[in-house]
Protein backbone atom coordinates (compact mmCIF):
# COMPACT_ATOMS: atom_id res chain seq x y z
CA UNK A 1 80.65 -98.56 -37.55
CA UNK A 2 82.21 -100.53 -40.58
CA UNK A 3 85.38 -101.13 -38.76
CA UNK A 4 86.07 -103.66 -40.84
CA UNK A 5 87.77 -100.51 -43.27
CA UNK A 6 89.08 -98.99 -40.65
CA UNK A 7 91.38 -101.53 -39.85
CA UNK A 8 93.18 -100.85 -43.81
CA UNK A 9 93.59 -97.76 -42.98
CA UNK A 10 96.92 -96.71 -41.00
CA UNK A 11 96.48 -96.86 -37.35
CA UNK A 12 97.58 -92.94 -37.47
CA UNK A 13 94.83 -92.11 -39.75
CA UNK A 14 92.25 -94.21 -38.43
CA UNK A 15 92.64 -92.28 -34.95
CA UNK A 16 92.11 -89.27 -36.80
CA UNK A 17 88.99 -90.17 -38.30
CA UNK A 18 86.16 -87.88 -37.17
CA UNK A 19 83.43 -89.83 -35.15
CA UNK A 20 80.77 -87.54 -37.09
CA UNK A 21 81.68 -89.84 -40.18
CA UNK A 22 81.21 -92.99 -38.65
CA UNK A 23 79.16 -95.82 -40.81
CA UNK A 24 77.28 -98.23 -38.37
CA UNK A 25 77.72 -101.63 -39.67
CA UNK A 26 74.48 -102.54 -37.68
CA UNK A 27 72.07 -99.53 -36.77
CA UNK A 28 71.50 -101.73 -33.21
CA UNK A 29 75.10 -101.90 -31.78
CA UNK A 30 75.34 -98.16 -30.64
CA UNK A 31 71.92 -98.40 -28.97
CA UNK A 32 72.72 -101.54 -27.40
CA UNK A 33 76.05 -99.99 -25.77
CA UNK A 34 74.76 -97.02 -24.99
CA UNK A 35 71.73 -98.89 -22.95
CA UNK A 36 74.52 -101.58 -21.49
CA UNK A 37 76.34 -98.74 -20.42
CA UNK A 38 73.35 -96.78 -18.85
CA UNK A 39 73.24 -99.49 -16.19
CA UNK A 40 76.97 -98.94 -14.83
CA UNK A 41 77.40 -96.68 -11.75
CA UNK A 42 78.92 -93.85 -13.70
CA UNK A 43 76.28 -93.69 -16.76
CA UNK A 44 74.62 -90.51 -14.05
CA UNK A 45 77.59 -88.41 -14.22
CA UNK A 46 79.90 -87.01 -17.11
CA UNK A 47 83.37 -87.51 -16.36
CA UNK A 48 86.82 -85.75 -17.15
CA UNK A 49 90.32 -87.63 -17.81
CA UNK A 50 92.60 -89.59 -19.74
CA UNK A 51 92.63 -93.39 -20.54
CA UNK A 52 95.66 -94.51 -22.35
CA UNK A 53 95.76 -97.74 -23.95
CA UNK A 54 99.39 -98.94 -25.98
CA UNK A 55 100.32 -102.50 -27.47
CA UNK A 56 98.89 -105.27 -29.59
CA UNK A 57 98.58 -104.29 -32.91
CA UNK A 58 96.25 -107.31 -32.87
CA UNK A 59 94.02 -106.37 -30.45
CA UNK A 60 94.21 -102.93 -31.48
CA UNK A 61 90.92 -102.87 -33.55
CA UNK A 62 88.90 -103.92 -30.21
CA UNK A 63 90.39 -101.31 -28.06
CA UNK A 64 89.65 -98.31 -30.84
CA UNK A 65 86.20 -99.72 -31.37
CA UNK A 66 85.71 -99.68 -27.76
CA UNK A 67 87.24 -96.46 -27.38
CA UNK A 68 85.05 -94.86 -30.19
CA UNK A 69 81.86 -95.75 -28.75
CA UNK A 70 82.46 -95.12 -25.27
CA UNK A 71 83.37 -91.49 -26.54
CA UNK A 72 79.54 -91.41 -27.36
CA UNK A 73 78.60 -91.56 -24.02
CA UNK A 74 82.00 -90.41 -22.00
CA UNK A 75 82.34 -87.12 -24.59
CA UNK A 76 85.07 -85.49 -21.89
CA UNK A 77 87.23 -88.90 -21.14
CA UNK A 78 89.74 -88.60 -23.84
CA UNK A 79 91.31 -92.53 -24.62
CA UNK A 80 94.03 -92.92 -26.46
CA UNK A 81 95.13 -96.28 -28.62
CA UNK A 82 97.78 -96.76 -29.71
CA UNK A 83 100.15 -99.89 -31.28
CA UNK A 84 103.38 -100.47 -29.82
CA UNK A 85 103.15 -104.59 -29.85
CA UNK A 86 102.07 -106.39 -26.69
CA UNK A 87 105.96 -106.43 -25.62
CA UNK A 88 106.63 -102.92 -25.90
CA UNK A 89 103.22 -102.55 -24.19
CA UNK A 90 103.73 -104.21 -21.84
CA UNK A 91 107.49 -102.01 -21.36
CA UNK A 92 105.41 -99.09 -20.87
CA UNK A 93 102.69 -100.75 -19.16
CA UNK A 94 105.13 -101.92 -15.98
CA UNK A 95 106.93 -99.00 -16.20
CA UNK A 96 103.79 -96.77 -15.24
CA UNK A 97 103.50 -94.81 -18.58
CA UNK A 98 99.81 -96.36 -19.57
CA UNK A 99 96.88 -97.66 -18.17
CA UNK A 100 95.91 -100.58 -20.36
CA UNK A 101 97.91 -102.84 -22.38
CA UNK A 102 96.41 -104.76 -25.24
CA UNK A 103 98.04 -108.39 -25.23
CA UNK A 104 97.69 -110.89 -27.80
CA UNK A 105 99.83 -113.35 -25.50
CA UNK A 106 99.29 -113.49 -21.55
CA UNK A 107 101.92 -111.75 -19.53
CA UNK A 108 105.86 -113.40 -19.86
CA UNK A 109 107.50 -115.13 -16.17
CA UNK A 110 109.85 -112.44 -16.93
CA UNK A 111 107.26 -109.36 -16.84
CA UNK A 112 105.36 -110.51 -14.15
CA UNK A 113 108.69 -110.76 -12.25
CA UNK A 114 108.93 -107.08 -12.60
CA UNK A 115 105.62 -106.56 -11.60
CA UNK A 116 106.07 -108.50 -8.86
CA UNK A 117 109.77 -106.78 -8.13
CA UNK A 118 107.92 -103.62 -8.15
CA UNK A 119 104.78 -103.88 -6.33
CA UNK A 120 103.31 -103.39 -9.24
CA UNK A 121 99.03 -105.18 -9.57
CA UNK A 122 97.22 -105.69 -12.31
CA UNK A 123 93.80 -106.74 -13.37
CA UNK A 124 93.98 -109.83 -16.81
CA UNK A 125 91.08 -109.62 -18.89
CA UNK A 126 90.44 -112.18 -21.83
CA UNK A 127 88.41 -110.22 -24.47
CA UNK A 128 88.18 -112.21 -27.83
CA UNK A 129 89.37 -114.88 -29.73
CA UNK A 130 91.66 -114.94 -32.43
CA UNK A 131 92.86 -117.08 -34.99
CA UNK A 132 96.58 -116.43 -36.23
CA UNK A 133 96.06 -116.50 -40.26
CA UNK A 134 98.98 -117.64 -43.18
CA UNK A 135 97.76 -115.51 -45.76
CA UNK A 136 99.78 -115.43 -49.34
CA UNK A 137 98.91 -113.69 -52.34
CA UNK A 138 96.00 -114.08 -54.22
CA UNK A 139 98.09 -114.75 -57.19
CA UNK A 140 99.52 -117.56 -55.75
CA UNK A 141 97.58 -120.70 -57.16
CA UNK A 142 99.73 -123.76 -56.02
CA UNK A 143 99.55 -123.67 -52.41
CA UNK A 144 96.13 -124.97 -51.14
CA UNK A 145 96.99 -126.08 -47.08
CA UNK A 146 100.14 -126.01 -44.88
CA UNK A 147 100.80 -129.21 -42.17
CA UNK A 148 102.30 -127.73 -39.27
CA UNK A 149 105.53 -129.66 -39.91
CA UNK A 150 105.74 -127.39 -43.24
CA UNK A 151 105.55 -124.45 -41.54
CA UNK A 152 107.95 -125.09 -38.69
CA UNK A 153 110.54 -125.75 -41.78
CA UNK A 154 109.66 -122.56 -43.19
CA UNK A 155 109.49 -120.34 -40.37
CA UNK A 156 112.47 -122.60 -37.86
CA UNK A 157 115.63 -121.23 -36.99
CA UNK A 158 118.39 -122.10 -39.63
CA UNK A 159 115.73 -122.88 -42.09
CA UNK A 160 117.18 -123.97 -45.60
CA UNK A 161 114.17 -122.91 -47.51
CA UNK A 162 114.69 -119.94 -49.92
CA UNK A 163 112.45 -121.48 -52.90
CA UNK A 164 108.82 -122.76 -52.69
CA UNK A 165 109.96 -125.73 -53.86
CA UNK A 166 112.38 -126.12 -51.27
CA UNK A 167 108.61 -127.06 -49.22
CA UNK A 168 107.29 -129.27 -51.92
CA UNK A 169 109.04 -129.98 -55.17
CA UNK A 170 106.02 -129.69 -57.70
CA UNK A 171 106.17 -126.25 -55.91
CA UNK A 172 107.26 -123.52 -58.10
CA UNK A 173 110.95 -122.88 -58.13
CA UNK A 174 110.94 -119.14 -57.23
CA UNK A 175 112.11 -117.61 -54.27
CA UNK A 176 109.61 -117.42 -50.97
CA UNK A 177 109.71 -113.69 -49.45
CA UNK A 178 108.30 -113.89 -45.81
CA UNK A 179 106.03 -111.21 -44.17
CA UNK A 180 105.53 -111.62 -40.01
CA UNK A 181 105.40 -109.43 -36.93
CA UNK A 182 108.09 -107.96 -35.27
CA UNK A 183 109.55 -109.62 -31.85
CA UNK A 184 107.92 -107.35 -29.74
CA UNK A 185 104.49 -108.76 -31.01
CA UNK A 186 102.56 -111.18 -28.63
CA UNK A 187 101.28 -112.69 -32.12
CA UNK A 188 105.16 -112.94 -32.99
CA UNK A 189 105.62 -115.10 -29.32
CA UNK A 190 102.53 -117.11 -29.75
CA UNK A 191 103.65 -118.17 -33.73
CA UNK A 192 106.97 -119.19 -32.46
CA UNK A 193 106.41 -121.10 -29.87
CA UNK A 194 103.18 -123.49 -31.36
CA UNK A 195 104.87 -124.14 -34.65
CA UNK A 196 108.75 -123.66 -33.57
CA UNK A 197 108.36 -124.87 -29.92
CA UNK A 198 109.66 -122.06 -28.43
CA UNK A 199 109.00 -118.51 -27.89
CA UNK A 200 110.85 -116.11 -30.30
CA UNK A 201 112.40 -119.11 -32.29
CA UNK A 202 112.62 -118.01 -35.41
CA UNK A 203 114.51 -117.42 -39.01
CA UNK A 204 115.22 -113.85 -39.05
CA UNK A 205 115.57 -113.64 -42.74
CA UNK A 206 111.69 -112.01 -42.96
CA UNK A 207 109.95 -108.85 -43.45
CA UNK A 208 109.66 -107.49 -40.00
CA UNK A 209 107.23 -105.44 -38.72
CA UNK A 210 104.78 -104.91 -35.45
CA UNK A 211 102.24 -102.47 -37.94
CA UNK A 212 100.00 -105.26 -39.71
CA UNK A 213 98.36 -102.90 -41.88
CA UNK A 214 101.85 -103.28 -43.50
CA UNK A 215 102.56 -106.71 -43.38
CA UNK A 216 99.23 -106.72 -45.81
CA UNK A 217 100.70 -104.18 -48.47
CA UNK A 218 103.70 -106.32 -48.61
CA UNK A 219 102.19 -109.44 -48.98
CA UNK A 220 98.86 -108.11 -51.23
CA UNK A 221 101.71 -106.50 -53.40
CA UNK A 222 103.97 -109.63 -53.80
CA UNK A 223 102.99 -113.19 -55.53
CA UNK A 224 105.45 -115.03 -54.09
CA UNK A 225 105.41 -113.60 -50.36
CA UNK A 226 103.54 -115.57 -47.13
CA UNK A 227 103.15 -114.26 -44.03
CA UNK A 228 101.19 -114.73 -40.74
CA UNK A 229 99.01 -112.03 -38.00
CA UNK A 230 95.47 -111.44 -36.58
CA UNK A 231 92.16 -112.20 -38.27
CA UNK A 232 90.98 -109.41 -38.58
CA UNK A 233 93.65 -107.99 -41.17
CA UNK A 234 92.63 -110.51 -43.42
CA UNK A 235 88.48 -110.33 -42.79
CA UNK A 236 89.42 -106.74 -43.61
CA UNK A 237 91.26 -107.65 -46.42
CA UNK A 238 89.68 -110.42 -48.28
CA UNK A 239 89.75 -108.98 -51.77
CA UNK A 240 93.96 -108.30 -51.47
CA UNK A 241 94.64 -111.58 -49.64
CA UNK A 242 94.52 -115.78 -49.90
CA UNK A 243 93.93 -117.66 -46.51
CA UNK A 244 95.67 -120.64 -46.10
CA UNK A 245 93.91 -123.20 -44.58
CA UNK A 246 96.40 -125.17 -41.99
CA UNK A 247 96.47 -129.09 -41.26
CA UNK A 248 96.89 -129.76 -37.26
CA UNK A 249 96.18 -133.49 -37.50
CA UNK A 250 93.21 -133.61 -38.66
CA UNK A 251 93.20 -132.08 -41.69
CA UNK A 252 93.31 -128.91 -43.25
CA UNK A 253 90.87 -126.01 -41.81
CA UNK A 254 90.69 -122.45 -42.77
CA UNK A 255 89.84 -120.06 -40.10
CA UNK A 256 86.48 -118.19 -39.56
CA UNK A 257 83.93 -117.20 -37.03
CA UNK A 258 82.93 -121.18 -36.50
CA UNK A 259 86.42 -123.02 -36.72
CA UNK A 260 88.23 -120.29 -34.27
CA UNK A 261 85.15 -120.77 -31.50
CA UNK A 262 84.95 -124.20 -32.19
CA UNK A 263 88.88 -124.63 -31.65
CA UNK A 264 88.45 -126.68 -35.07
CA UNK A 265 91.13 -124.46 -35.87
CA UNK A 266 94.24 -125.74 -34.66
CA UNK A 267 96.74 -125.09 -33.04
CA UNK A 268 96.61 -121.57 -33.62
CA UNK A 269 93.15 -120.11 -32.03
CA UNK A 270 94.17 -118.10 -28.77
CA UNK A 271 92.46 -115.30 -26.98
CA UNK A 272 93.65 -112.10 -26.38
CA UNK A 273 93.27 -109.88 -23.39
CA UNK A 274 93.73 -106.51 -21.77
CA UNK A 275 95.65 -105.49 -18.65
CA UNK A 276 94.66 -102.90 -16.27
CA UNK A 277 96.93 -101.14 -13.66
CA UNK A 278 94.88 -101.61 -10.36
CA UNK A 279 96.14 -97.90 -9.36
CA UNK A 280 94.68 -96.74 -12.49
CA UNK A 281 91.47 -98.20 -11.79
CA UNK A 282 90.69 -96.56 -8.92
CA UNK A 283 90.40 -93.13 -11.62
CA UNK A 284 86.47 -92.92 -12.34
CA UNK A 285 87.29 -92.57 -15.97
CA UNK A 286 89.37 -95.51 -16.08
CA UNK A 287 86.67 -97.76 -14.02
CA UNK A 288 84.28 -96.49 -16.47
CA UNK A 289 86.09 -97.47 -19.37
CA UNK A 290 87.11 -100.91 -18.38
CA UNK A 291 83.51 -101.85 -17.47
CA UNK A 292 82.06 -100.62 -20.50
CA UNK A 293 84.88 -102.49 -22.60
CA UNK A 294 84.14 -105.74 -21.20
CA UNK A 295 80.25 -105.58 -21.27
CA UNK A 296 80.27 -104.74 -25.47
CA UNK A 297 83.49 -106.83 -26.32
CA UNK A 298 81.81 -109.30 -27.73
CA UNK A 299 80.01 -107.47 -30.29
CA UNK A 300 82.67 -104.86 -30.81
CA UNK A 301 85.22 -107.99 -31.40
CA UNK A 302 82.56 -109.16 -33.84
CA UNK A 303 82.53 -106.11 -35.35
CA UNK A 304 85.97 -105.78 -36.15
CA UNK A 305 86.65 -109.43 -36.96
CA UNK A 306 87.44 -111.57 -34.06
CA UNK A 307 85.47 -113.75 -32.01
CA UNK A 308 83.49 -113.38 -29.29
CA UNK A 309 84.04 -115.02 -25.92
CA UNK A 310 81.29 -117.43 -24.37
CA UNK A 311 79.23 -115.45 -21.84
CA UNK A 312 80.73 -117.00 -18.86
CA UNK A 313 84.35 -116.05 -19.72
CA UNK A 314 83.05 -111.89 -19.79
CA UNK A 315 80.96 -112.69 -16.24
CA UNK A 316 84.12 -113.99 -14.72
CA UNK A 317 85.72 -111.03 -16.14
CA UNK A 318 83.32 -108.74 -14.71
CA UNK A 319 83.84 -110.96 -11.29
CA UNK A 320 87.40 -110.49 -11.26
CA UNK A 321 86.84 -106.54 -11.59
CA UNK A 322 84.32 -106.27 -9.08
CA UNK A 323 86.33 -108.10 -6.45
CA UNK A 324 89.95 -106.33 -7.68
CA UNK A 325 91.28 -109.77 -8.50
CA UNK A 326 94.49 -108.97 -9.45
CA UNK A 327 97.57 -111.29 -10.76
CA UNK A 328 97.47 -113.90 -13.72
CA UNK A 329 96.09 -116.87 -14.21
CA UNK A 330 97.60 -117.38 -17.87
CA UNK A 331 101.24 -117.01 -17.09
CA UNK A 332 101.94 -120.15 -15.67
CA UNK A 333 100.14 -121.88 -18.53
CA UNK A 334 101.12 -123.31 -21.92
CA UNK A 335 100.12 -121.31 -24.63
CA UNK A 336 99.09 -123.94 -26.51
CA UNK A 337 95.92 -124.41 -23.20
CA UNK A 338 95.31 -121.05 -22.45
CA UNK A 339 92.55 -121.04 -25.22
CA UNK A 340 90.82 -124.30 -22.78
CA UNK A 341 90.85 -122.34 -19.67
CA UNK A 342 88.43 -120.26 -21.14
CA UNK A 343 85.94 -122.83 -21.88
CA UNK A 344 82.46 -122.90 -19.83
């Protein structure tokens, strides 16, 4: 499927769409998941249930991708997506109300604490890569790069800048109208904390809001907005939106498919994951699910605009599922390293 134009659509809508209409963006993919899932212990049997699935907005395209095919060959498991951020996720995720959270940041101290308070195990599973984009609009023709510094004045707490020229003076002198996600967005947390320094420092003078299919109508519809989410809104949205390429030190780099798995791009690659309940694993529908997300999230993330994992990083995946190795081992880290610990 082109999920590429699925992603512009509202997440309502786009759940709504009727598989029957689905546009294969390569006529191999469904095959090759339907034959990857054929070798799973439940590809004999046709299963009932319910898989729900709630929180990044970011990793949101993955999950529906997934969700779609597996339909194909799980017709009577109904799963459910749907886009609460990864903090309100992850609300509903510890409080037993879904199976899966989508995370575009690993799991706070302070969830994991009432995890922990609660008896409450979980499965982490890295499935992508993603590289947090600065888009403006297309009509804007005087910014060509950000330094990190530059954004950290924009974006900081207290931040004095109201003009573009407030950044750099041969900038024009109009006001700047910021687009960004909401705080319960992972991709909110991750901003914050690489260009601010900590997590949830920021201005709150912006356009706030955790649905980023309207983060790009405000931006695509205003010359003198910036704003910042996934890659994947802007691969799907090339034609309404201008990347900004961002210099980490070593000068400026746009993302794409090479600079994100390359960690070229700087300092704002990450990966993004999924959590699993570990009581909600031992449902055959939920099992089957899980493994059939992580053996075709690399092409499904492909699909929809992210990046795919190296191989090892989905074996150690499946390893951690076969052997019920709960807990984190992302927490504990800096964000700014979590992208290295996934590195062969």
């Amino acid at each position: 499927m082109n999920y590429s134009k699925k992603i512009m659509m509202s997440d309502e809508k786009a759940m709504r769409t009727s598989n029957t209409n689905r546009v294969f963006k390569t006529g191999t993919l469904l095959t090759l998941a339907l034959t990857l899932m054929t070798t799973t212990a439940f590809a004999a049997e046709r299963l009932r249930g319910t898989v729900s699935v709630d929180g990044s907005s970011t990793v949101f395209p993955i999950s529906e991708a997934v969700a779609e095919e597996f339909s194909a060959v799980q017709p009577r498991v109904r799963v459910t997506v749907g886009v609460s951020g990864t903090g309100g996720g992850f609300k509903k995720f510890l409080a037993g109300e879904i199976d899966i959270n989508d995370a575009s940041r690993p799991i706070k101290e302070s969830e994991l604490e009432i995890a922990q308070s609660s008896d409450q195990k979980f499965l982490e599973l890295p499935v992508a890569f993603d590289g947090l984009s600065v888009v403006v609009n297309p009509g804007n023709t005087w910014v060509d790069h950000f330094s990190v510094a530059e954004l950290r004045k924009i974006w900081q707490p207290g931040s004095s800048v109201k003009n573009w020229s407030d950044i750099r003076a041969d900038w024009p002198e109009e006001p700047i109208r910021l687009y960004g996600p909401g705080t319960d967005s992972g991709t909110f947390d991750y901003f914050t904390e690489t260009i601010n320094g900590a997590s949830g420092a920021s201005r709150p003078d912006y356009t706030a809001n955790e649905d980023d299919n309207a983060l790009v109508r405000g931006i695509s519809g205003d010359e003198y907005a910036l704003g910042y989410f996934g890659f994947a809104y802007y691969a799907a949205n090339k034609d309404k939106l201008k990347i900004v390429p961002i210099d980490g030190g070593n000068g400026p780099v746009a993302p794409s498919e090479m600079t994100i798995n390359n960690g070229e791009y700087a300092p704002l690659s990450r990966p993004v994951f999924i959590y699993v309940r570990e009581s909600a694993l031992l449902r055959p529908e939920v099992r089957a699910f899980v493994d059939f997300y992580i053996d075709n999230a690399g092409l499904l993330a492909s699909e929809v605009g992210y990046i795919a994992l190296p191989d090892m990083a989905y074996e150690r995946a499946k390893s951690r599922i076969a052997q019920n190795d709960t807990g984190s081992a992302y927490s504990d880290n800096d964000l700014l390293s979590s992208r290295d610990l996934l590195k062969p």
